[in-house]
PDB file of N, CA and C in Angstrom:
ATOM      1  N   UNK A   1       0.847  -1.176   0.000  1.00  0.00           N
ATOM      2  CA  UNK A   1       0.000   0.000   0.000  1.00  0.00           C
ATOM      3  C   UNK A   1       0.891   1.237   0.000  1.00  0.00           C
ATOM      4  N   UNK A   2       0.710   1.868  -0.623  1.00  0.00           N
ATOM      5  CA  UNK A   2       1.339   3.257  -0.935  1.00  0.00           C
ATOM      6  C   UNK A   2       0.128   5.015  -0.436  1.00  0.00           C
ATOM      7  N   UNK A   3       1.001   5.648  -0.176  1.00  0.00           N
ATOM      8  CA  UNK A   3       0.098   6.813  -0.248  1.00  0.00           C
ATOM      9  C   UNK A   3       0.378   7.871  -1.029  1.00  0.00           C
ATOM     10  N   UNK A   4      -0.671   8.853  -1.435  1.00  0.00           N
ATOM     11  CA  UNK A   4      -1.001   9.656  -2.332  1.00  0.00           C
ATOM     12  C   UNK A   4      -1.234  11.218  -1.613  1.00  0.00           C
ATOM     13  N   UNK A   5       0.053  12.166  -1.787  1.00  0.00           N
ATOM     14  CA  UNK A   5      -0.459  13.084  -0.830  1.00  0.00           C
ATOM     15  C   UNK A   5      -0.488  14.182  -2.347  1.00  0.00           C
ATOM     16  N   UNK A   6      -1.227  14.731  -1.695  1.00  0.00           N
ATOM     17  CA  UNK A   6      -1.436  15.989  -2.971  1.00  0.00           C
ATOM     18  C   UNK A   6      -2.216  17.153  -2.402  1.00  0.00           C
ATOM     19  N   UNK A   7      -2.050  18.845  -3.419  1.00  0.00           N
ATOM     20  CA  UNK A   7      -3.159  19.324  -2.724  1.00  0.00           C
ATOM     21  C   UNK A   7      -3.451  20.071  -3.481  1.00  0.00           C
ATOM     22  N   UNK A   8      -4.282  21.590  -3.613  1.00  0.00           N
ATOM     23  CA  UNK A   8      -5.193  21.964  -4.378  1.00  0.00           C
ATOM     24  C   UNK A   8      -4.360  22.849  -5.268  1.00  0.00           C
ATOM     25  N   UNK A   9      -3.219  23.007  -5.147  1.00  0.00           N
ATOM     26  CA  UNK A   9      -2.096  23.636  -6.522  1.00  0.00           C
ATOM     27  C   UNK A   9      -1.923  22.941  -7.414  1.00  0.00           C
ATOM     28  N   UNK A  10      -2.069  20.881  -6.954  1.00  0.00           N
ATOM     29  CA  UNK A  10      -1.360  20.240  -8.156  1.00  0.00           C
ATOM     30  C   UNK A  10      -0.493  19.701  -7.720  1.00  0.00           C
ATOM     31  N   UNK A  11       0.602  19.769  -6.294  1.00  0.00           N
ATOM     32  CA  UNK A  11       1.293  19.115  -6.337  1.00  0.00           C
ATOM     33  C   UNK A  11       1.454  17.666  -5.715  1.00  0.00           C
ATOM     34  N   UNK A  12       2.400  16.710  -6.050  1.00  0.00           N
ATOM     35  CA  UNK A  12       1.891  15.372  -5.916  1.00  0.00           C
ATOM     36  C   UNK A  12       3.187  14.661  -5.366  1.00  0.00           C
ATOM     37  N   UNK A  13       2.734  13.925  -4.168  1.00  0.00           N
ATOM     38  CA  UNK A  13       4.254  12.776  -3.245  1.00  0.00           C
ATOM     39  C   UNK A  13       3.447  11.950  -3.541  1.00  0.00           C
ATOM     40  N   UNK A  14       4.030  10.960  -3.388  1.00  0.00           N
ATOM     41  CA  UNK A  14       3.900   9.690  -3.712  1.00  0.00           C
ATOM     42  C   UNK A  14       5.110   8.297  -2.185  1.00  0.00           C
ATOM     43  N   UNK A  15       4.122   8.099  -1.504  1.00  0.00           N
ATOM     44  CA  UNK A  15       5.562   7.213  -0.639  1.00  0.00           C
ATOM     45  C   UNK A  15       4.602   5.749  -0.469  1.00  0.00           C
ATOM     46  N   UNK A  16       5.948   5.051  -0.226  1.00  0.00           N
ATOM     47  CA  UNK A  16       5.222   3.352  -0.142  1.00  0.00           C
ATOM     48  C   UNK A  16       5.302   3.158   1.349  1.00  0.00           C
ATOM     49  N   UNK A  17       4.325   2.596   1.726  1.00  0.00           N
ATOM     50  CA  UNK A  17       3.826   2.583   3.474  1.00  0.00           C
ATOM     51  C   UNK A  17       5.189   2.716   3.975  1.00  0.00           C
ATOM     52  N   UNK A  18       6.225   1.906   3.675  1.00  0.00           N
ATOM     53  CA  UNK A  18       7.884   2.263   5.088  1.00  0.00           C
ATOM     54  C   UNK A  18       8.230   3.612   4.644  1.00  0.00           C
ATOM     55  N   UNK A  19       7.938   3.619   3.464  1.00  0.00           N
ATOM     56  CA  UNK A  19       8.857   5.445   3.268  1.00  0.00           C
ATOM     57  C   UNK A  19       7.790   6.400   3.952  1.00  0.00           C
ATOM     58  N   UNK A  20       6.460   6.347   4.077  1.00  0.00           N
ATOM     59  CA  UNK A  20       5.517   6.923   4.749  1.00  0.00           C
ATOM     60  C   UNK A  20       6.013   6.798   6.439  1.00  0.00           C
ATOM     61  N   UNK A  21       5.958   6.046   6.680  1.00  0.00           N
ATOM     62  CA  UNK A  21       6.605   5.492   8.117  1.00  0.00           C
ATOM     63  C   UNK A  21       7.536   6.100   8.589  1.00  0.00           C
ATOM     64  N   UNK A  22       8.758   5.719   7.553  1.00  0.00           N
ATOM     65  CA  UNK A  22      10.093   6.644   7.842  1.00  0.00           C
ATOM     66  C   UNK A  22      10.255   8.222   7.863  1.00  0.00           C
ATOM     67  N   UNK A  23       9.325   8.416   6.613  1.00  0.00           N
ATOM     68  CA  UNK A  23       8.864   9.943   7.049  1.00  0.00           C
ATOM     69  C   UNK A  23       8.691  10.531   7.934  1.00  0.00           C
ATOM     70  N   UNK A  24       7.257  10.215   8.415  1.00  0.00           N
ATOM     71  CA  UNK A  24       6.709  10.793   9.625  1.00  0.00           C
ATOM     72  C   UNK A  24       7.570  10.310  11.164  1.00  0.00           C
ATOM     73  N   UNK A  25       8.522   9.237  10.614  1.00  0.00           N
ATOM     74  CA  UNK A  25       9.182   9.066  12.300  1.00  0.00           C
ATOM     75  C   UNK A  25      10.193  10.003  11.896  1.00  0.00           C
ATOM     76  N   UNK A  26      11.034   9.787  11.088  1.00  0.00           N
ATOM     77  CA  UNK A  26      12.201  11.291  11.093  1.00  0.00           C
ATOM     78  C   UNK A  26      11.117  12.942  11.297  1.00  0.00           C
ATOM     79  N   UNK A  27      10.065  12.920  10.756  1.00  0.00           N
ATOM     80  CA  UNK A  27       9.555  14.488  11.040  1.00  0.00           C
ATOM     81  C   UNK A  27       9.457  14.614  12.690  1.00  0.00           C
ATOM     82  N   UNK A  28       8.901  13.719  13.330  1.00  0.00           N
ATOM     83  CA  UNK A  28       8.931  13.570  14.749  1.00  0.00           C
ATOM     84  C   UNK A  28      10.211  13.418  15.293  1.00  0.00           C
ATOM     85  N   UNK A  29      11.477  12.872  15.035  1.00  0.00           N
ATOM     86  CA  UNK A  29      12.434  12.638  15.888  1.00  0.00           C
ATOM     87  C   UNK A  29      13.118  14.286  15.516  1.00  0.00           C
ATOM     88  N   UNK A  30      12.514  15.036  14.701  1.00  0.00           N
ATOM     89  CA  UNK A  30      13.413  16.760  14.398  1.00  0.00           C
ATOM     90  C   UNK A  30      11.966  17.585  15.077  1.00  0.00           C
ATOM     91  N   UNK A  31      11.169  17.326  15.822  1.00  0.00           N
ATOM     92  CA  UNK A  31      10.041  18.193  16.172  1.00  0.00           C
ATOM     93  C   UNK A  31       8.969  18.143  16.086  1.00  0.00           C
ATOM     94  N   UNK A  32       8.468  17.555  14.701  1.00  0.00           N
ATOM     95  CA  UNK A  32       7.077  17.366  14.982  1.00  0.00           C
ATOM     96  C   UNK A  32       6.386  16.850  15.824  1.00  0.00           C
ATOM     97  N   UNK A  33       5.257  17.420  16.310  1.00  0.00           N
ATOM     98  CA  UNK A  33       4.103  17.103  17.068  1.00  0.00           C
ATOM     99  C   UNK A  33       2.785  16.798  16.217  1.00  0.00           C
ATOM    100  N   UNK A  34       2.524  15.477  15.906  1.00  0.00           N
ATOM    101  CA  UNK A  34       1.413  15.565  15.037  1.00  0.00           C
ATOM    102  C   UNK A  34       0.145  15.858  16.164  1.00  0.00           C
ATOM    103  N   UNK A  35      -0.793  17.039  14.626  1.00  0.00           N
ATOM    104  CA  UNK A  35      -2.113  17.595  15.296  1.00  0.00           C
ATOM    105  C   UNK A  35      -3.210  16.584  15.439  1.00  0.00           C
ATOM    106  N   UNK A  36      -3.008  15.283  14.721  1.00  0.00           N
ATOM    107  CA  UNK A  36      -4.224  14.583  14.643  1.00  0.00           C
ATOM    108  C   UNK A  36      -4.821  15.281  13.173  1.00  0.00           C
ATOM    109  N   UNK A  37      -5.689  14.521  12.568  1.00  0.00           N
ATOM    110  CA  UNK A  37      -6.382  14.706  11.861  1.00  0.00           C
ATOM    111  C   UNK A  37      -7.382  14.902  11.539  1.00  0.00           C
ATOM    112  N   UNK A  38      -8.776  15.735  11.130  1.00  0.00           N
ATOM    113  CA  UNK A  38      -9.648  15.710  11.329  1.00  0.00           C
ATOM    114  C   UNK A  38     -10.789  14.663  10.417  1.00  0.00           C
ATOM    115  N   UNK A  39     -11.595  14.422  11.074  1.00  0.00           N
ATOM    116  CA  UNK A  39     -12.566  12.767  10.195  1.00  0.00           C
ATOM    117  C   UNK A  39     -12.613  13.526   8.971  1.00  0.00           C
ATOM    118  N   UNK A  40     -12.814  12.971   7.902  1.00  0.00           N
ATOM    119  CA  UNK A  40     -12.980  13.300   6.227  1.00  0.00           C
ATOM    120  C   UNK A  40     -14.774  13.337   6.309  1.00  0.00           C
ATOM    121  N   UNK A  41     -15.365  14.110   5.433  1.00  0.00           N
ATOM    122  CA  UNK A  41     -17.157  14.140   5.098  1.00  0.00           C
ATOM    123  C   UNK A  41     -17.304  12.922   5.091  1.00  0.00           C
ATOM    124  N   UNK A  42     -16.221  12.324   4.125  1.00  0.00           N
ATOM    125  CA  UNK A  42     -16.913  10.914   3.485  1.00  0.00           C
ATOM    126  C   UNK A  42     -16.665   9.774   4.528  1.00  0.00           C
ATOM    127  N   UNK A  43     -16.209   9.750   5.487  1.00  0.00           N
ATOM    128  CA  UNK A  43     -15.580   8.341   6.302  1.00  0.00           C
ATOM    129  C   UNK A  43     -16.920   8.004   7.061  1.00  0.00           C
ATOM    130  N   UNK A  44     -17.279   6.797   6.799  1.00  0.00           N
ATOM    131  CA  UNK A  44     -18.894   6.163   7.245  1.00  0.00           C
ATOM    132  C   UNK A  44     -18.098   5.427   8.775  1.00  0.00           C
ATOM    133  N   UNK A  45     -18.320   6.112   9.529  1.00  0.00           N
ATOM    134  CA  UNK A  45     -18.192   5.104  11.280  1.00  0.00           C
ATOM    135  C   UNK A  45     -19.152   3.828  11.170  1.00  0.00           C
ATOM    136  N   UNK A  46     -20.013   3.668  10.833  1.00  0.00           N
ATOM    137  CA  UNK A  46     -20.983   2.253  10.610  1.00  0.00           C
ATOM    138  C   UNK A  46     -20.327   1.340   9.962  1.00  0.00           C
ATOM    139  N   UNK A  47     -19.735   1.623   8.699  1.00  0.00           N
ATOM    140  CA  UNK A  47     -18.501   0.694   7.876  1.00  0.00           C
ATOM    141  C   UNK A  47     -17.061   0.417   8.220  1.00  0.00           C
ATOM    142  N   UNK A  48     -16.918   2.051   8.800  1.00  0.00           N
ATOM    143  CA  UNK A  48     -15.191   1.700   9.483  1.00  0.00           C
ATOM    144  C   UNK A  48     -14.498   2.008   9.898  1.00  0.00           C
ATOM    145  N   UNK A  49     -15.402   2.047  11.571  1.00  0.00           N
ATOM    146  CA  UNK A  49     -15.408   2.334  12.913  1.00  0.00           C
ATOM    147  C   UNK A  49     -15.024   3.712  13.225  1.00  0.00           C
ATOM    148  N   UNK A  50     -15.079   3.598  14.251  1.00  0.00           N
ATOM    149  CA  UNK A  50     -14.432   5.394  14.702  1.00  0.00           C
ATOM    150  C   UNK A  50     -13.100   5.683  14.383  1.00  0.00           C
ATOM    151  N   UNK A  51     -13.697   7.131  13.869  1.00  0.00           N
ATOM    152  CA  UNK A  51     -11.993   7.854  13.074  1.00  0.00           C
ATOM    153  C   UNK A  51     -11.166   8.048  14.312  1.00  0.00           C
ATOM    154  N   UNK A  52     -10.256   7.933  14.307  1.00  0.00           N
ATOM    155  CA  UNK A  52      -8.682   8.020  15.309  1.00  0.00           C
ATOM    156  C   UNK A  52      -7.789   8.960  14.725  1.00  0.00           C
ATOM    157  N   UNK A  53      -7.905  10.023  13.954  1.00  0.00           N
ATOM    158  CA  UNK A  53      -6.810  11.309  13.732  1.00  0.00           C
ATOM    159  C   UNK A  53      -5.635  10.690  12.901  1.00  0.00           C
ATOM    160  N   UNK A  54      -6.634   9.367  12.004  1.00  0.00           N
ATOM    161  CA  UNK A  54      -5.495   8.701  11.339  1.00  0.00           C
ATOM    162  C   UNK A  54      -4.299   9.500  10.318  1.00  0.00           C
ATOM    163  N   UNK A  55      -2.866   9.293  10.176  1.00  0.00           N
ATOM    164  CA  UNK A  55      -1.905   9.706   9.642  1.00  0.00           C
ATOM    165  C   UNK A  55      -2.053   8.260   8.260  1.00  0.00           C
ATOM    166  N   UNK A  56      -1.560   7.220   8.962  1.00  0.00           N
ATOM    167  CA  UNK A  56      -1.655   6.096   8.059  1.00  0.00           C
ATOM    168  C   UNK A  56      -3.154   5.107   7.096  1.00  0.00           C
ATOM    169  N   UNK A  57      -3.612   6.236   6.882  1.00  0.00           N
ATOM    170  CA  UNK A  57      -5.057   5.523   6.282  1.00  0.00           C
ATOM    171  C   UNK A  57      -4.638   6.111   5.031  1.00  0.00           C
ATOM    172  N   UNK A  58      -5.334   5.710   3.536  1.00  0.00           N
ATOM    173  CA  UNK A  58      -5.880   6.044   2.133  1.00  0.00           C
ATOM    174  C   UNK A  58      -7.063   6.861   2.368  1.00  0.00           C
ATOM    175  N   UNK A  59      -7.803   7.792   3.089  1.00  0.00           N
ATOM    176  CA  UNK A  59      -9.029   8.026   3.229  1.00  0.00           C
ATOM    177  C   UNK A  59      -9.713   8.967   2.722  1.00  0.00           C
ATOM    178  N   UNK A  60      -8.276   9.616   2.123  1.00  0.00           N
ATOM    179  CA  UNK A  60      -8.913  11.487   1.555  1.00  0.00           C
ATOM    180  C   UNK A  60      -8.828  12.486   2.702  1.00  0.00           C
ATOM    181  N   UNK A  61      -8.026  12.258   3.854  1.00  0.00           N
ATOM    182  CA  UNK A  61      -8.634  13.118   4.746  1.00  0.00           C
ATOM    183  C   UNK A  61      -7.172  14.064   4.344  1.00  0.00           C
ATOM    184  N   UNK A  62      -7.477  15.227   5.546  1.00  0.00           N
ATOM    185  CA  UNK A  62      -6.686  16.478   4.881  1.00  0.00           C
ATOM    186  C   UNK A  62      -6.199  16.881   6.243  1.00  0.00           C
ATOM    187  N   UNK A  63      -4.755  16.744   6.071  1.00  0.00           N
ATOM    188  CA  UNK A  63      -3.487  17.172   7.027  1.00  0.00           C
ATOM    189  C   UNK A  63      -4.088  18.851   7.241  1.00  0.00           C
ATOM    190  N   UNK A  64      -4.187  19.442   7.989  1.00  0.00           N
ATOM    191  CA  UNK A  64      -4.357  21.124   8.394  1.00  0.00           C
ATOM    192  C   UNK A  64      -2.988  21.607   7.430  1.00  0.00           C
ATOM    193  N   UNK A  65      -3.353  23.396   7.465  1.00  0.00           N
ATOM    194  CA  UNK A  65      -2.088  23.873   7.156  1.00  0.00           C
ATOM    195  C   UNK A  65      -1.347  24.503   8.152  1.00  0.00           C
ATOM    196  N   UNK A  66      -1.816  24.241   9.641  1.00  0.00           N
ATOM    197  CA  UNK A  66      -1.272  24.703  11.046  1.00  0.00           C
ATOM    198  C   UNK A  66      -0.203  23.261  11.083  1.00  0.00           C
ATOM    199  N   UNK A  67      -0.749  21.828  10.835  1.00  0.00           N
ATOM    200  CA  UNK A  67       0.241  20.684  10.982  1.00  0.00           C
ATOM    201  C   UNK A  67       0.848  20.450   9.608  1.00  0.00           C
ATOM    202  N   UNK A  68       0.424  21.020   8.498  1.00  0.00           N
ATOM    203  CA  UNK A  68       1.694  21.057   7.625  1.00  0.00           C
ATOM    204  C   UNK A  68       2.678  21.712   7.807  1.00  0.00           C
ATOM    205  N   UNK A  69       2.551  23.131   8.229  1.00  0.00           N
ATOM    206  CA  UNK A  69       3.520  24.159   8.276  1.00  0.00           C
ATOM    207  C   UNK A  69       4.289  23.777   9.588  1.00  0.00           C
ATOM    208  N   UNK A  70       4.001  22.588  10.642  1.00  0.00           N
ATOM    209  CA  UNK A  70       4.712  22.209  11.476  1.00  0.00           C
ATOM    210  C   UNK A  70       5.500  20.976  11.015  1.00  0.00           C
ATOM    211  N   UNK A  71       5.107  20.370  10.049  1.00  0.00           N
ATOM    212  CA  UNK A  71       5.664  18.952   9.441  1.00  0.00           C
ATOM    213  C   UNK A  71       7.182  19.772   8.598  1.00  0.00           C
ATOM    214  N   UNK A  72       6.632  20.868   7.774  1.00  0.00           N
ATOM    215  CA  UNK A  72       7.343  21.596   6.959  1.00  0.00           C
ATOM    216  C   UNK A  72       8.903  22.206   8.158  1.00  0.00           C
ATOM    217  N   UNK A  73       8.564  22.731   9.231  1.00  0.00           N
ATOM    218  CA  UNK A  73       9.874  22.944  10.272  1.00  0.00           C
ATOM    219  C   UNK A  73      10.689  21.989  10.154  1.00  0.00           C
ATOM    220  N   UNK A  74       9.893  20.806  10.788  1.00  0.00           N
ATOM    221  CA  UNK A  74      10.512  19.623  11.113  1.00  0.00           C
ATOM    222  C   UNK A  74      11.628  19.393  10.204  1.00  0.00           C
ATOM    223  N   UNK A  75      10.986  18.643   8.627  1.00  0.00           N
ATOM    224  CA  UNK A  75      11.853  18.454   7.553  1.00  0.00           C
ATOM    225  C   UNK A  75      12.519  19.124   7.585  1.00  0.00           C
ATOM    226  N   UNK A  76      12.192  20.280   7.554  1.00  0.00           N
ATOM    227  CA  UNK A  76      13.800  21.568   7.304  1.00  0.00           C
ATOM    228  C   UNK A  76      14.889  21.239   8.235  1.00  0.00           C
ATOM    229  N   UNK A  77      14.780  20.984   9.528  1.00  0.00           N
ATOM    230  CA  UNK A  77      15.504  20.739  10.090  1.00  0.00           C
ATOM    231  C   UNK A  77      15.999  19.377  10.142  1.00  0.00           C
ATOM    232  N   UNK A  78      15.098  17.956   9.470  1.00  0.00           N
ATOM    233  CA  UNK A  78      16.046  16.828   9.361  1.00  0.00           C
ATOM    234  C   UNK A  78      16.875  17.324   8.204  1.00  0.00           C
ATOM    235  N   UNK A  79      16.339  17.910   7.320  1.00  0.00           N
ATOM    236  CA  UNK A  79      17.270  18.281   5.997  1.00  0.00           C
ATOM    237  C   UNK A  79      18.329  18.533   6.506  1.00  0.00           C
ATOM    238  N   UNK A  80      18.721  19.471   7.149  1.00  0.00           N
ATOM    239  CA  UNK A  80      19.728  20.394   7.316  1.00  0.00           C
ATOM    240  C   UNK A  80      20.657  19.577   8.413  1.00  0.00           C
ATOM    241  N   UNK A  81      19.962  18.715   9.298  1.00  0.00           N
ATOM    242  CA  UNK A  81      20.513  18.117  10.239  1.00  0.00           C
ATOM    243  C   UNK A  81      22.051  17.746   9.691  1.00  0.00           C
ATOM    244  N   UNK A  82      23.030  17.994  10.753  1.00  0.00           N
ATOM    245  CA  UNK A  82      24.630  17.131   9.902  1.00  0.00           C
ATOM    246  C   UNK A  82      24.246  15.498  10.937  1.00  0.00           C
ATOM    247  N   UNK A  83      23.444  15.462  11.691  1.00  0.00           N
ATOM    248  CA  UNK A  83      23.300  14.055  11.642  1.00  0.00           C
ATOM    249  C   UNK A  83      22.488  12.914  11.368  1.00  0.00           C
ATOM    250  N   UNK A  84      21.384  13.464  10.265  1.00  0.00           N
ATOM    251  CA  UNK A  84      21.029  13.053   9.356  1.00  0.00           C
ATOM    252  C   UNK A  84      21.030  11.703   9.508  1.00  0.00           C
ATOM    253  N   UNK A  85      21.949  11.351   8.586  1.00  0.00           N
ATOM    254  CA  UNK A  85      22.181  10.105   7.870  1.00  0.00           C
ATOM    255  C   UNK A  85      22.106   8.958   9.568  1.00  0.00           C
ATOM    256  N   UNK A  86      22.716   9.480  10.652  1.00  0.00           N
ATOM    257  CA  UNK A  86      23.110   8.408  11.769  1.00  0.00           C
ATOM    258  C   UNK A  86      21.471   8.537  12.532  1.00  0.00           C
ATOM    259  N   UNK A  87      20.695   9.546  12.131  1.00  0.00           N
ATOM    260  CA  UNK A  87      19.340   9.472  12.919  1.00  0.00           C
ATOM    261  C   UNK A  87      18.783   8.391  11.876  1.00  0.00           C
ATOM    262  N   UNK A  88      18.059   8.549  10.826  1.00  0.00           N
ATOM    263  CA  UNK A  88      17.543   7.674  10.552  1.00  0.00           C
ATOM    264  C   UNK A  88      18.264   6.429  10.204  1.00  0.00           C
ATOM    265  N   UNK A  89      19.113   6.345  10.352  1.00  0.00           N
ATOM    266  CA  UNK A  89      19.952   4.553  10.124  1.00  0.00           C
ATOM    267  C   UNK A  89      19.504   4.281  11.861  1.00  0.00           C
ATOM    268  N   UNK A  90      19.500   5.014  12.724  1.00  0.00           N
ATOM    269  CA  UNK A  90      19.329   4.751  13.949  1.00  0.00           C
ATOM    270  C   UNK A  90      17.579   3.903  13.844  1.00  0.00           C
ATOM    271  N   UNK A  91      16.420   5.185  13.580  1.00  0.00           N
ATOM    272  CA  UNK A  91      15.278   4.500  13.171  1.00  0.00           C
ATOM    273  C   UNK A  91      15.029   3.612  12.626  1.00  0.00           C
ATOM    274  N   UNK A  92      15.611   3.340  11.410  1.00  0.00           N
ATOM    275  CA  UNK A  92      15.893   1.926  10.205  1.00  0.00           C
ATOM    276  C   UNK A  92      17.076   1.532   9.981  1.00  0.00           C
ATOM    277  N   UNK A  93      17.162   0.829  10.880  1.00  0.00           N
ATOM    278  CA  UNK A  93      18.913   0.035  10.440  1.00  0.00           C
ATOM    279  C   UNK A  93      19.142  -1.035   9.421  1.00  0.00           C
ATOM    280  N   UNK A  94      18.118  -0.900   8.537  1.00  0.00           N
ATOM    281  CA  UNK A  94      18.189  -1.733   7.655  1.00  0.00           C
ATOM    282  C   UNK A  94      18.540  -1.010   6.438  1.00  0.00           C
ATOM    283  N   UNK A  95      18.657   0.319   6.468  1.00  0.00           N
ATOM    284  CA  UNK A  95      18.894   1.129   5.312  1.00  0.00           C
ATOM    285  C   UNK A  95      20.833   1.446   5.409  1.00  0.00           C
ATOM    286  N   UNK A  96      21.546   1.523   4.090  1.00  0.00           N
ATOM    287  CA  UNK A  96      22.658   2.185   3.769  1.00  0.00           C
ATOM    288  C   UNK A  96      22.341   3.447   3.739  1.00  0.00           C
ATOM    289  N   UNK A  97      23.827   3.805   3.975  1.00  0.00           N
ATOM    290  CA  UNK A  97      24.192   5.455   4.010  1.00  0.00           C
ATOM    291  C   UNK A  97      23.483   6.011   2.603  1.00  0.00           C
ATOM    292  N   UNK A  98      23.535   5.461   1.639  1.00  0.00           N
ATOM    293  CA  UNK A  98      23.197   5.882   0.038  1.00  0.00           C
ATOM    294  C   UNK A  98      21.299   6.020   0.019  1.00  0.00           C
ATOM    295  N   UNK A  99      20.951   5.158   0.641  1.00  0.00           N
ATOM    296  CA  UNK A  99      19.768   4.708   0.347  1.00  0.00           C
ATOM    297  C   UNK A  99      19.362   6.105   1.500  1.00  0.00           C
ATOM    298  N   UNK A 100      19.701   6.228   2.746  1.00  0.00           N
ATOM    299  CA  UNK A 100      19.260   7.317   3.563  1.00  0.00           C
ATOM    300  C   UNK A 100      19.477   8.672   2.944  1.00  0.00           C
ATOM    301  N   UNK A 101      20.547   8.805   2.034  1.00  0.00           N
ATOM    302  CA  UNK A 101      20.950  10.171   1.420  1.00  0.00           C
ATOM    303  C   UNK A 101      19.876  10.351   0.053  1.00  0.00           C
ATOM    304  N   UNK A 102      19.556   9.395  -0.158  1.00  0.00           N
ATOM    305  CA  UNK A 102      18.135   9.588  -1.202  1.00  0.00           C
ATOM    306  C   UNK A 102      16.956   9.355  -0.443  1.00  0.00           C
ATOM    307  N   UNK A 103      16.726   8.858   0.305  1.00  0.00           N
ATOM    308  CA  UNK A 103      15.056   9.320   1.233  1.00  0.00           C
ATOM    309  C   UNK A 103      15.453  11.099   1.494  1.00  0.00           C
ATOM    310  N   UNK A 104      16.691  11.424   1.870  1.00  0.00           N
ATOM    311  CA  UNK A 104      16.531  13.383   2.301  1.00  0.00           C
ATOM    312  C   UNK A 104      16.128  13.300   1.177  1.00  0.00           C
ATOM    313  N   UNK A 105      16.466  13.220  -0.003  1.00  0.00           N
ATOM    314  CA  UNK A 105      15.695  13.796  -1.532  1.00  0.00           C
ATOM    315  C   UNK A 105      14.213  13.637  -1.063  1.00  0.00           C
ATOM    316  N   UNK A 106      13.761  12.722  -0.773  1.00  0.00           N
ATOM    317  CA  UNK A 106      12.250  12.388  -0.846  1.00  0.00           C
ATOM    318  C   UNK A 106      11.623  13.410   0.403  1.00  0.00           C
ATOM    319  N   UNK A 107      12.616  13.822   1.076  1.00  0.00           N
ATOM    320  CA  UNK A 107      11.911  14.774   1.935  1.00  0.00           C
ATOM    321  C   UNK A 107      11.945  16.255   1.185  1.00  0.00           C
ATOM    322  N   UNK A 108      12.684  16.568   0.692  1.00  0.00           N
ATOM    323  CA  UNK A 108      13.159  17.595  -0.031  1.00  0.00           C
ATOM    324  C   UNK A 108      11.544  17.617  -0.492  1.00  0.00           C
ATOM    325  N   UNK A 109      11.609  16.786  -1.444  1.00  0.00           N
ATOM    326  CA  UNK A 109      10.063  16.611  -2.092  1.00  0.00           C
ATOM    327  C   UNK A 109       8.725  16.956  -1.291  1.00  0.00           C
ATOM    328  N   UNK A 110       9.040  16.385  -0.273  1.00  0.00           N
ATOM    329  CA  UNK A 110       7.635  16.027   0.608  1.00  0.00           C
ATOM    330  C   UNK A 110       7.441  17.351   1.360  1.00  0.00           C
ATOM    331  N   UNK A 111       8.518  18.337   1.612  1.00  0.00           N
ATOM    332  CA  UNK A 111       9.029  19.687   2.128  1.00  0.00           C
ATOM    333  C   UNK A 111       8.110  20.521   1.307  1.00  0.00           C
ATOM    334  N   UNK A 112       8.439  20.459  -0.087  1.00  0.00           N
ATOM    335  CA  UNK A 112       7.991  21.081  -1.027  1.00  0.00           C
ATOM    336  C   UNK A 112       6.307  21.260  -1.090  1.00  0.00           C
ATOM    337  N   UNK A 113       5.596  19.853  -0.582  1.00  0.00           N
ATOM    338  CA  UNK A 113       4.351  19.608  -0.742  1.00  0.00           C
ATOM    339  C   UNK A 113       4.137  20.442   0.781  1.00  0.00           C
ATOM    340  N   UNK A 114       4.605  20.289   1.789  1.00  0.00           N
ATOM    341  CA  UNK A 114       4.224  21.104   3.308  1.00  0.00           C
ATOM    342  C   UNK A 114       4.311  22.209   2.793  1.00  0.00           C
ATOM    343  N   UNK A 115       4.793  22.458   3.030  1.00  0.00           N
ATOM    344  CA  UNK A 115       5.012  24.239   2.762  1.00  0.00           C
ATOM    345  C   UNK A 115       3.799  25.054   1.839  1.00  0.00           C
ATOM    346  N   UNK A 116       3.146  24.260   0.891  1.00  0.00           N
ATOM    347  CA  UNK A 116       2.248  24.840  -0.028  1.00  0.00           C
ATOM    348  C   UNK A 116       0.865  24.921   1.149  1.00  0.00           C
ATOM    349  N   UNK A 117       0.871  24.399   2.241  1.00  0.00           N
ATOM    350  CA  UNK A 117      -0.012  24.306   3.217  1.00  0.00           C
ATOM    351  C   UNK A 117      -0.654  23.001   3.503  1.00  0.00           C
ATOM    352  N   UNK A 118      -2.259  22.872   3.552  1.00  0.00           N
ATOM    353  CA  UNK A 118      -2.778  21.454   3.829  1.00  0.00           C
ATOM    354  C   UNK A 118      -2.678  20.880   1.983  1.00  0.00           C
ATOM    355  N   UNK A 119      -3.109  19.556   2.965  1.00  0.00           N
ATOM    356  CA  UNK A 119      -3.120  18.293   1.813  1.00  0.00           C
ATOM    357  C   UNK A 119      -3.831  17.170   2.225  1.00  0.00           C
ATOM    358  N   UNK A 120      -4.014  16.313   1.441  1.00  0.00           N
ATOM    359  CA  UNK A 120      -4.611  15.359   1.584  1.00  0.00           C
ATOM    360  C   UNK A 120      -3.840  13.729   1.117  1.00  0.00           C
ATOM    361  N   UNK A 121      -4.225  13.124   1.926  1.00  0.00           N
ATOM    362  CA  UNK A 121      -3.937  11.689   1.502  1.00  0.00           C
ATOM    363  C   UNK A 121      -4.313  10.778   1.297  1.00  0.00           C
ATOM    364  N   UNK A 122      -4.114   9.864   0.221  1.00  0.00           N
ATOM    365  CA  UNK A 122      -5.266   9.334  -0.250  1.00  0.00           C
ATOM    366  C   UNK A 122      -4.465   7.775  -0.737  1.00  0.00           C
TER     367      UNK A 122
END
């Protein structure tokens, strides 16, 4: 399962559930505080169950632009971090130095999508 974040400019991430994972644990280990999420119009509680401020669902629901623009700090600062590469090998020790120096690209990316404000994931 992969997710689909995008928002009303057009722009478009794309991460596969561990790079989603790895994401949001490096945005948290540089600051983030996730806000929770708010339920989507469309999410039926009768079909599938009570909403929980999910991060990891396909649901359409929409990150704020108060917790993007806090996701957006964060990254900046794993970006910039010089220890980088030893934090997340710390989180995923299953990743090389090479492979961690191209997920920062994917944050670079995912930076790009915060900063434009909220979004959605789908």
């Amino acid at each position: 399962m992969g997710y689909d974040l995008s928002n009303s400019a057009g722009t478009y991430v794309r991460f596969t559930g561990s790079g989603w994972d790895l994401a949001l644990a490096v945005a948290r280990h540089y600051g983030w505080e996730p806000a929770g999420i708010p339920k989507p119009t469309t999410w039926d509680e009768k079909e599938y169950g009570p909403w929980e401020d999910e991060y990891w669902m396909n649901a359409g629901q929409e990150v704020t632009a108060e917790d993007a623009a806090a996701l957006t700090a964060a990254l900046d600062s794993a970006i910039a971090a010089p220890d980088f590469v030893e934090a997340v090998i710390g989180t995923n020790g299953g990743l090389t130095r090479e492979q961690v120096e191209s997920f920062r690209a994917r944050l670079v990316e995912f930076a790009g999508l915060t900063r434009q404000g909220s979004f959605i994931i789908e």
